[in-house]
Protein backbone atom coordinates (compact mmCIF):
# COMPACT_ATOMS: atom_id res chain seq x y z
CA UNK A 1 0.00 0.00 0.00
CA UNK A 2 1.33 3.52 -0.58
CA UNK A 3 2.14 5.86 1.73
CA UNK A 4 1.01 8.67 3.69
CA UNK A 5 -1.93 7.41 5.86
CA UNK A 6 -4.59 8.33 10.64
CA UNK A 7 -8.68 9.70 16.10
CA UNK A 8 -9.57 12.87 14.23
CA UNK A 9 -12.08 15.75 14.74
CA UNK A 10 -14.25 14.91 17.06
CA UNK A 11 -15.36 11.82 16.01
CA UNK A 12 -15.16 9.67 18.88
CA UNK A 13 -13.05 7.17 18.23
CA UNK A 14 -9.41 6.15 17.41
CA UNK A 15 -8.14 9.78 16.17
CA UNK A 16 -7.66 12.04 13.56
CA UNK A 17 -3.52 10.95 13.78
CA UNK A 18 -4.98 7.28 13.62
CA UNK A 19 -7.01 8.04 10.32
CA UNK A 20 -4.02 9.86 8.75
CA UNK A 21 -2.23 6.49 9.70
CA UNK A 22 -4.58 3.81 8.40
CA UNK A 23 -4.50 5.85 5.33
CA UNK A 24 -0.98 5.39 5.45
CA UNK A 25 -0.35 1.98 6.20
CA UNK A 26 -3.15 0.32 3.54
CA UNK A 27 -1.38 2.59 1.16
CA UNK A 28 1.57 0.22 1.60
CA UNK A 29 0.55 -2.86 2.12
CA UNK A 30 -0.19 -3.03 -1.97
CA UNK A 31 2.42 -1.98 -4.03
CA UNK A 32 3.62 -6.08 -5.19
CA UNK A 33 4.65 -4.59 -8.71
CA UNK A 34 6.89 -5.15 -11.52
CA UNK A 35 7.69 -3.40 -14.75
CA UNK A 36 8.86 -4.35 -18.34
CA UNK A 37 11.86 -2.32 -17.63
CA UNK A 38 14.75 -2.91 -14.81
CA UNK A 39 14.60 -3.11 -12.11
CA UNK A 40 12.08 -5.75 -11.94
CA UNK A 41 10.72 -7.51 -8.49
CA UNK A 42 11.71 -10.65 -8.69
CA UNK A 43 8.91 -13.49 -8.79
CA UNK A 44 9.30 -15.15 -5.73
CA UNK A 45 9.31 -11.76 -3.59
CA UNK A 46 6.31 -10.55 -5.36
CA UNK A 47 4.90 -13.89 -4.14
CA UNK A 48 5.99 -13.47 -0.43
CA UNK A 49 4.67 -10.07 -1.05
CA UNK A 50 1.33 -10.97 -1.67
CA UNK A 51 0.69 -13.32 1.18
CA UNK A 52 2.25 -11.04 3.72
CA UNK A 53 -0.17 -8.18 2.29
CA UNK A 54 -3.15 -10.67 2.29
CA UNK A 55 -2.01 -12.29 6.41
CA UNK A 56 -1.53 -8.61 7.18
CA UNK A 57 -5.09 -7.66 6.58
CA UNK A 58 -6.42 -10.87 8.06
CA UNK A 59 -4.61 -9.20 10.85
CA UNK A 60 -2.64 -11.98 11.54
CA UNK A 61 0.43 -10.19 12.17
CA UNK A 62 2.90 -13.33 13.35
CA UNK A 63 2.53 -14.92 10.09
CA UNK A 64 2.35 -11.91 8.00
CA UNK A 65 6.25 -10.85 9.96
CA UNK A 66 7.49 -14.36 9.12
CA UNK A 67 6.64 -14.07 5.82
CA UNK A 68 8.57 -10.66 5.59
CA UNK A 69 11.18 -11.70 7.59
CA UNK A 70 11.82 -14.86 5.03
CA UNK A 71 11.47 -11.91 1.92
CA UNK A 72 14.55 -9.92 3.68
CA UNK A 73 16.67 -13.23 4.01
CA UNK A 74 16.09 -13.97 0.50
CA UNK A 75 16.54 -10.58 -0.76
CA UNK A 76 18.68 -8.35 1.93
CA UNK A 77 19.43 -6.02 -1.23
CA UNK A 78 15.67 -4.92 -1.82
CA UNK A 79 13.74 -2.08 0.00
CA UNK A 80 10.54 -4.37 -0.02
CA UNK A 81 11.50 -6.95 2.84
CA UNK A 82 12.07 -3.64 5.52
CA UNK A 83 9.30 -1.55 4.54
CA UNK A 84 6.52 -4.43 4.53
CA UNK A 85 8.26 -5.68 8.50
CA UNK A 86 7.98 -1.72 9.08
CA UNK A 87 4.06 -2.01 7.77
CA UNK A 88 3.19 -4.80 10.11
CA UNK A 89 4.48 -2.96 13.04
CA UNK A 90 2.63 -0.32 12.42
CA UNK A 91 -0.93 -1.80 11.44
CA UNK A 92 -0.96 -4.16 14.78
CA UNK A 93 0.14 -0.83 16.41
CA UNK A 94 -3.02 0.92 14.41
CA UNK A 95 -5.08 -2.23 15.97
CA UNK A 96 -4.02 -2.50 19.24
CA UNK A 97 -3.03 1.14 20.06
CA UNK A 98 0.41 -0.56 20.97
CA UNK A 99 2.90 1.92 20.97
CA UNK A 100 5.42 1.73 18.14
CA UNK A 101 9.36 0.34 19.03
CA UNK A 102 10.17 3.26 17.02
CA UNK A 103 14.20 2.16 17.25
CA UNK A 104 13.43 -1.09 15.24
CA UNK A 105 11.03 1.03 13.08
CA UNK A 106 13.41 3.79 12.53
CA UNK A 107 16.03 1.29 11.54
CA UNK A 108 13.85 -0.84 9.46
CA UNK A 109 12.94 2.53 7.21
CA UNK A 110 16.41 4.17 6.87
CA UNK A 111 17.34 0.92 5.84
CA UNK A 112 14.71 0.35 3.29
CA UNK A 113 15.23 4.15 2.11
CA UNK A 114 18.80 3.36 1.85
CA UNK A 115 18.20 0.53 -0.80
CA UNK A 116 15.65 2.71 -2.35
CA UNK A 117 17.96 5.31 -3.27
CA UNK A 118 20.79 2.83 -4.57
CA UNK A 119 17.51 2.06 -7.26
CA UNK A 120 16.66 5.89 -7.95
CA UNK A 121 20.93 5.88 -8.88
CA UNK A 122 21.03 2.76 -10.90
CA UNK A 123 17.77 3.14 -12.52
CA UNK A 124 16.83 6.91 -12.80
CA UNK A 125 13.53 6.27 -15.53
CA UNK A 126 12.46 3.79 -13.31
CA UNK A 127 9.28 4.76 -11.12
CA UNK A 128 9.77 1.94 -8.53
CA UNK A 129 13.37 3.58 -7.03
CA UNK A 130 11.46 6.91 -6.12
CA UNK A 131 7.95 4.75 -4.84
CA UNK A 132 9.57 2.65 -2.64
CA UNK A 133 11.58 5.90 -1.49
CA UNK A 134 8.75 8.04 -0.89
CA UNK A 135 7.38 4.83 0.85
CA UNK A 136 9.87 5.27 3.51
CA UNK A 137 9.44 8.51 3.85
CA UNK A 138 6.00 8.43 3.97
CA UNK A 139 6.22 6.09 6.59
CA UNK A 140 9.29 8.32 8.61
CA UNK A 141 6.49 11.37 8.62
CA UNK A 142 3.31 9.28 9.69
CA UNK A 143 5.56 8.62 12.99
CA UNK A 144 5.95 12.35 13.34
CA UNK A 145 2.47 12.52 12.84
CA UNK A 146 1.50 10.12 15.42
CA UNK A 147 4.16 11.29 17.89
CA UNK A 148 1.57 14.59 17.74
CA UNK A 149 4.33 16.41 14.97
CA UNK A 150 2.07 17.61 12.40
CA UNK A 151 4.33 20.04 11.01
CA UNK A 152 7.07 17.77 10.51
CA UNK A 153 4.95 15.24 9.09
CA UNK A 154 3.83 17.62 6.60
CA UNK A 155 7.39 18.51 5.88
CA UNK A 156 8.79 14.56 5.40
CA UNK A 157 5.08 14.29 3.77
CA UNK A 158 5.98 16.58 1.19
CA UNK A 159 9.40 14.65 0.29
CA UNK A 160 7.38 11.24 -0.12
CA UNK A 161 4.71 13.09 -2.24
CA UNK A 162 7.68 14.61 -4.71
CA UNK A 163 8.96 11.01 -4.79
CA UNK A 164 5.11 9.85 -5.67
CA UNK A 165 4.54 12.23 -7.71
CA UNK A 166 8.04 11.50 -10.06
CA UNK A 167 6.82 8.16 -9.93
CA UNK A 168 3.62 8.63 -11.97
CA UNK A 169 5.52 11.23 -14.33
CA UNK A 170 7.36 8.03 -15.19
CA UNK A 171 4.50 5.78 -15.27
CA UNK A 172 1.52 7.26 -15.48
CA UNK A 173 -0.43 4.08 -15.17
CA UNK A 174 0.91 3.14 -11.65
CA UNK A 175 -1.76 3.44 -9.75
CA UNK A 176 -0.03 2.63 -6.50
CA UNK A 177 1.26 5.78 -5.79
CA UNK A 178 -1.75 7.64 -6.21
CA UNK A 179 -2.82 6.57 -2.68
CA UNK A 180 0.16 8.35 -1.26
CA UNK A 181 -0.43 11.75 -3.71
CA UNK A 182 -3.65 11.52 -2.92
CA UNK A 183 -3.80 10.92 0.82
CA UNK A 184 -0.94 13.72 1.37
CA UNK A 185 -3.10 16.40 -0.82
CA UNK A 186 -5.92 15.99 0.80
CA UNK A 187 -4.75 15.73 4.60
CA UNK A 188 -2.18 18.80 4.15
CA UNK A 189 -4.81 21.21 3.39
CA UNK A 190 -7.37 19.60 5.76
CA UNK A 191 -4.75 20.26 8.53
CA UNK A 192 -3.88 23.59 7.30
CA UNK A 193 -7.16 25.02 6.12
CA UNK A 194 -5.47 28.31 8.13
CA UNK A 195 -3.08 28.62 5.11
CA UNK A 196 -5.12 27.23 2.29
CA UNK A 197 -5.74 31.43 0.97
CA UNK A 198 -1.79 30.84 0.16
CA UNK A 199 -1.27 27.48 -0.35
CA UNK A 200 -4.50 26.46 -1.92
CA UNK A 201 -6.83 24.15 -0.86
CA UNK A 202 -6.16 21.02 -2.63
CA UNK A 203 -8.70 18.14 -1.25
CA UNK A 204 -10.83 17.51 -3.91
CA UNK A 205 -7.86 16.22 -6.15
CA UNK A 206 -6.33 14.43 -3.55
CA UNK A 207 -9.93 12.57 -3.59
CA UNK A 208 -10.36 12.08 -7.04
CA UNK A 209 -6.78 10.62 -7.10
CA UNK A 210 -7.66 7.97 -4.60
CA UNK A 211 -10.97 7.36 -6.48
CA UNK A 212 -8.93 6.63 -9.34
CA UNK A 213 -6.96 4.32 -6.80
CA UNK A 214 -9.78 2.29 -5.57
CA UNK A 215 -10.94 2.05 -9.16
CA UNK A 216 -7.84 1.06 -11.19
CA UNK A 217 -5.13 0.00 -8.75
CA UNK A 218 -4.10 -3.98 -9.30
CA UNK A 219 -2.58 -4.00 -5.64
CA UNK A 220 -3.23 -1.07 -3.91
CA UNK A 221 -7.14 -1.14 -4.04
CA UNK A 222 -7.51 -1.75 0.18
CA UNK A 223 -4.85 0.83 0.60
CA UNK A 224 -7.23 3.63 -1.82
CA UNK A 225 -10.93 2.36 0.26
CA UNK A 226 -9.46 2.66 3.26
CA UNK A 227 -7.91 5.98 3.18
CA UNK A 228 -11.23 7.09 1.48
CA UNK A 229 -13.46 5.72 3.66
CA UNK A 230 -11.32 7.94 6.20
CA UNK A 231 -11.59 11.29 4.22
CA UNK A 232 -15.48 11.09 3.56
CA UNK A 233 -15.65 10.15 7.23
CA UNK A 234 -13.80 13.18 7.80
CA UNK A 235 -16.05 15.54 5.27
CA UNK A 236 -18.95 14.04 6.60
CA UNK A 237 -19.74 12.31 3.83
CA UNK A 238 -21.51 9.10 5.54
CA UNK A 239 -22.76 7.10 2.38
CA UNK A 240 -19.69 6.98 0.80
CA UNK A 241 -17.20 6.18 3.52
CA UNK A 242 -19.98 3.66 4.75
CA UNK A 243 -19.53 1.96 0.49
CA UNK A 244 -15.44 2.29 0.69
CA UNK A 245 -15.69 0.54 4.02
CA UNK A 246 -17.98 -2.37 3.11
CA UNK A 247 -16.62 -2.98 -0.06
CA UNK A 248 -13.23 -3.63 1.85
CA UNK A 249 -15.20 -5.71 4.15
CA UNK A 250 -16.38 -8.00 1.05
CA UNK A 251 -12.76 -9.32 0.76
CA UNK A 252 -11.78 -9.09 4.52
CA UNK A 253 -14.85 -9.13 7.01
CA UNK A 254 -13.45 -9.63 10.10
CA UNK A 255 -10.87 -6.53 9.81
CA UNK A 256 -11.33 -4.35 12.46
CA UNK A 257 -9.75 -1.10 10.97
CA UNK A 258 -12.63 -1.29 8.42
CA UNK A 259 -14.72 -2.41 10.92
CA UNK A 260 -14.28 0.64 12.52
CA UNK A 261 -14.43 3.31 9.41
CA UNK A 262 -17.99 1.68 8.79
CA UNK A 263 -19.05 1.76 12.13
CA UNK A 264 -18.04 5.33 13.04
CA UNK A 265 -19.66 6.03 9.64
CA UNK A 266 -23.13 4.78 10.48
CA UNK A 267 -22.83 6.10 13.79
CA UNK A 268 -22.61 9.98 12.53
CA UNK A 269 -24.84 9.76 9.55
CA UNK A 270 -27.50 8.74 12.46
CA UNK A 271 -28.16 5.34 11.94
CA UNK A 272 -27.59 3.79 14.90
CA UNK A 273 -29.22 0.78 14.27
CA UNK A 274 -26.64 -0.30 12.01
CA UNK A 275 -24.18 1.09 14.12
CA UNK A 276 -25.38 -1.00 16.63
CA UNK A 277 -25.07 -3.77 14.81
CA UNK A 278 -21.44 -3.33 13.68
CA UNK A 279 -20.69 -2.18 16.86
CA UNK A 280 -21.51 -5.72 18.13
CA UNK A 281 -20.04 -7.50 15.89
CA UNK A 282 -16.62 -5.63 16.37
CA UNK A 283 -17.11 -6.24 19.98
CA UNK A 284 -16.96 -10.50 18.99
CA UNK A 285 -14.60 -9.81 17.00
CA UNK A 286 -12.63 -8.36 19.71
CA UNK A 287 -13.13 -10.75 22.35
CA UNK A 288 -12.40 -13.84 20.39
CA UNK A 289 -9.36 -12.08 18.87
CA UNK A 290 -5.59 -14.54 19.77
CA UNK A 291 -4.78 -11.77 21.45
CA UNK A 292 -6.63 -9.68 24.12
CA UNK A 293 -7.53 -6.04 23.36
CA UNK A 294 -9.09 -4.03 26.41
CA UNK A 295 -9.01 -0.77 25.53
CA UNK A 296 -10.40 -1.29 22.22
CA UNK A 297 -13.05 -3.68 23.90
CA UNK A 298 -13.90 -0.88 26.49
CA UNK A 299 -14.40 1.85 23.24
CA UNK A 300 -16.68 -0.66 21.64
CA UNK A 301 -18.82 -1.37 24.35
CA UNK A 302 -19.13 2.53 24.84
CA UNK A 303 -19.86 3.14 21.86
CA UNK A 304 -22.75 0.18 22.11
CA UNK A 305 -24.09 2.12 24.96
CA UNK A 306 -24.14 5.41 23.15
CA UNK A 307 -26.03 3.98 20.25
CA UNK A 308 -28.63 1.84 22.79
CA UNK A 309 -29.17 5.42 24.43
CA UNK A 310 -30.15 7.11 21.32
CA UNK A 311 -32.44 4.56 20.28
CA UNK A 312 -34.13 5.02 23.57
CA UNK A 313 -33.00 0.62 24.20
CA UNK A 314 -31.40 0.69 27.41
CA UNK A 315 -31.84 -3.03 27.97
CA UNK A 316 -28.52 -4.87 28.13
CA UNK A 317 -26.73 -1.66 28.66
CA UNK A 318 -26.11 -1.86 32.25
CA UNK A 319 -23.95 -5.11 32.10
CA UNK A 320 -21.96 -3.13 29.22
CA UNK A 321 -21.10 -0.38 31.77
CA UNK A 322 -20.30 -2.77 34.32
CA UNK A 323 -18.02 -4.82 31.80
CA UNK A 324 -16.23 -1.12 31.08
CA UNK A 325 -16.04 -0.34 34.77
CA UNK A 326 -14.01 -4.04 35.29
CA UNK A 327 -11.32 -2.97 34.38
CA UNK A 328 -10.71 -0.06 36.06
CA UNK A 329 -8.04 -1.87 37.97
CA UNK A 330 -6.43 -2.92 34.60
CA UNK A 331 -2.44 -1.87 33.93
CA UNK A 332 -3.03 0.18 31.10
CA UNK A 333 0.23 0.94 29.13
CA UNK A 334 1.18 4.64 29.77
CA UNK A 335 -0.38 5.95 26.33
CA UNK A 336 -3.55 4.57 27.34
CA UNK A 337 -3.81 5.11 31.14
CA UNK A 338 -5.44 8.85 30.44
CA UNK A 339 -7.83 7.97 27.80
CA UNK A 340 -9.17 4.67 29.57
CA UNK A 341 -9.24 7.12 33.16
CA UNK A 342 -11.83 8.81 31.08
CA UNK A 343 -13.59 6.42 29.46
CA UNK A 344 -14.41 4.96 32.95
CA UNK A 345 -15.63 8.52 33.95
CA UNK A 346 -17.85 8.93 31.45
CA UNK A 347 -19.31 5.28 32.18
CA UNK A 348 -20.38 6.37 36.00
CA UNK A 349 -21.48 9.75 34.40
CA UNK A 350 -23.99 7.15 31.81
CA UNK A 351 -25.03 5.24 34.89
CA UNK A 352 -26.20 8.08 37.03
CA UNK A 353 -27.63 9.91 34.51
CA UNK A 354 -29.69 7.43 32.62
CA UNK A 355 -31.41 4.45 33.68
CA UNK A 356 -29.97 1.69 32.49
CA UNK A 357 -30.74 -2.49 32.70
C-alpha cells in the first residue's frame, strides 16, 4: 500500500492521527509490482509479497512478519523486505493502540530508504526507485504525525509526495502511488485550512486521485478504500465512507480497521441501528481475537451504549457499563492510562444519569 496514511475531529473514536495512519499503512501494504523495464521484483518476492499483504489484513500479524522476515533473508538487497516488516508494526500498532518500538522502526525505514535510493541511482527512468523511497518517507512522517508532529509530518510528507509524484511522471499508469499523492493532498490542506488562501486548498484532487486508486489499482485497491473511507468520514460524507468501508469488508470481514471506518460512519450519519449492529459484531470480534484487546473492547462497548441510548433501548446496557467499569483496575500501558481514566468517567457519568438495565 502507498504511503502517507490516521482519532480525528471529534469523532469519537481512534483519532484524527490514527485516520491519517490507516491511510498510510493500507497505502503500503499493496504496491507487489513489476515493470517491463529494470529493475524488476523478482517473482518469488512478489509472491511473499502478496501473502504477507493478504495475512496482514487478516490481521494476523505473526505470520504476516514471518513471511517478511523470510522476503529480507532472500533478498537483503531490496527495499521491499524492511518496509513491509515496518508495515506490520505499524498496522498491529493501528489495531491495538500498541505503541510503536520506534528504534526497530526507525532502523527498518532508513534501511529500506537506503536501498531505495541505490535504485533511484542505478535506474533513474524507473518509477519503482522513487515509490519505494517516498514509501519510507511516507512512513518516517506518519511517525511524526503520530508522535503529535504535524508540522514535521507535513514537511517529510511533502518529500514522499515529490517522490510519488516523479513516480507517476514516469509511469503514469501506476496506480499505486496515487494513494500516497492523494492521501498527502488531501490531509495537508485539511490540517492547514489556516493557510489554504496561500497554499490552496487542494482536497478535492487528492480525492479524485484515490478514487482513481480504488478504481484502477491492481494492488493497492484496500490501501485507496481505506484511506477514502477515512476522508469522507472526515467531510462528513456518511454514504460513501460507509460503500469504501464495506466494499473492503467484502474481501476481509473480520478486519477491524474497516470495521471501525464503517461503524463510526453509520454512527454519525444517524443510523444507529446499524451502528449497533457493527458495533456488536466488532465487539466478537474483539473478544475472540488470539490476542486480548481491552481498551479497544472498552471503546466498543461505549460506543454500544451510546447507540442503545439514542435509540431510547437501554436493555442490556447496564452489564456493558459494568463490563467497562471491570477494568478499572487494569495496567493500562502509559499511552492509554489517560484515555481509559476517562472512558471509565464517562461510564459512571452514563449510569447516574440514565437508567440503564
Amino acid at each position: 500500500m502507498a504511503t502517507l496514511e490516521i482519532e480525528y475531529l471529534g469523532l469519537n473514536k481512534r483519532s484524527c492521527v490514527r485516520r491519517f495512519a490507516v491511510a498510510v499503512f493500507v497505502s503500503l501494504l499493496a504496491n507487489c509490482t513489476s515493470f517491463a523495464e529494470e529493475p524488476r521484483t523478482p517473482r518469488e518476492l512478489s509472491s511473499l509479497v502478496a501473502a504477507g499483504i493478504d495475512y496482514t489484513l487478516r490481521q494476523e500479524y505473526g505470520r504476516a512478519d514471518s513471511v517478511f522476515e523470510l522476503a529480507l533473508s532472500k533478498y537483503p538487497g531490496h527495499p521491499l523486505g524492511y518496509l513491509y516488516k515496518a508495515a506490520v508494526m505499524e498496522a498491529r500498532s493501528m489495531d491495538y493502540l500498541d505503541p510503536l518500538d520506534f528504534n526497530r522502526y526507525d532502523s527498518l525505514l532508513a534501511i529500506a530508504k537506503s536501498e531505495s535510493e541505490k535504485i533511484v541511482d542505478a535506474y533513474p527512468n524507473s518509477p519503482l526507485g522513487y515509490y519505494y523511497r517516498g514509501t519510507a518517507i511516507g512512513y518516517d512522517a506518519y511517525a511524526r504525525v503520530d508522535a503529535g508532529n504535524w508540522f514535521a509530518g507535513i514537511v517529510k510528507g511533502l518529500s514522499a509526495a515529490s517522490d510519488f509524484k516523479k513516480t507517476v511522471e514516469l509511469d503514469s499508469t501506476f496506480y499505486d502511488a496515487y494513494v500516497g499523492v492523494g492521501t498527502y493532498y488531501y490531509w495537508k490542506s485539511r490540517k492547514t485550512e489556516f493557510l489554504n488562501w496561500a497554499l490552496g486548498d487542494r482536497r478535492a484532487e487528492g480525492m479524485n486521485l484515490l478514487r482513481i486508486a480504488s478504481e484502477r489499482a491492481d494492488n493497492n485497491r484496500f490501501a485507496a478504500l481505506s484511506a477514502l473511507a477515512a476522508i469522507y468520514l472526515d467531510s462528513q460524507q456518511y454514504r460513501e465512507s460507509m460503500e469504501c468501508a464495506r466494499l473492503a469488508l467484502e474481501r476481509y470481514p473480520e478486519n477491524r480497521i474497516f470495521l471501525w471506518e464503517l461503524a463510526e460512519a453509520q454512527e454519525q450519519s444517524g443510523n444507529y441501528a446499524d451502528a449497533m449492529r457493527t458495533y456488536q459484531h466488532l465487539l466478537t470480534n474483539i473478544l475472540t481475537a488470539k490476542i486480548s484487546n481491552p481498551y479497544n473492547e472498552i471503546l466498543c462497548r461505549m460506543d454500544i451504549v451510546k447507540a442503545g441510548i439514542a435509540l431510547k433501548e437501554t436493555n442490556g446496557l447496564g452489564s456493558q457499563i459494568d463490563a467497562i467499569l471491570a477494568y478499572e483496575h487494569f495496567d493500562f500501558p502509559k499511552n492509554l492510562t489517560n484515555r481509559a481514566k476517562n472512558k471509565f468517567e464517562q461510564a459512571r457519568n452514563i449510569r447516574s444519569q440514565f437508567v440503564v438495565k
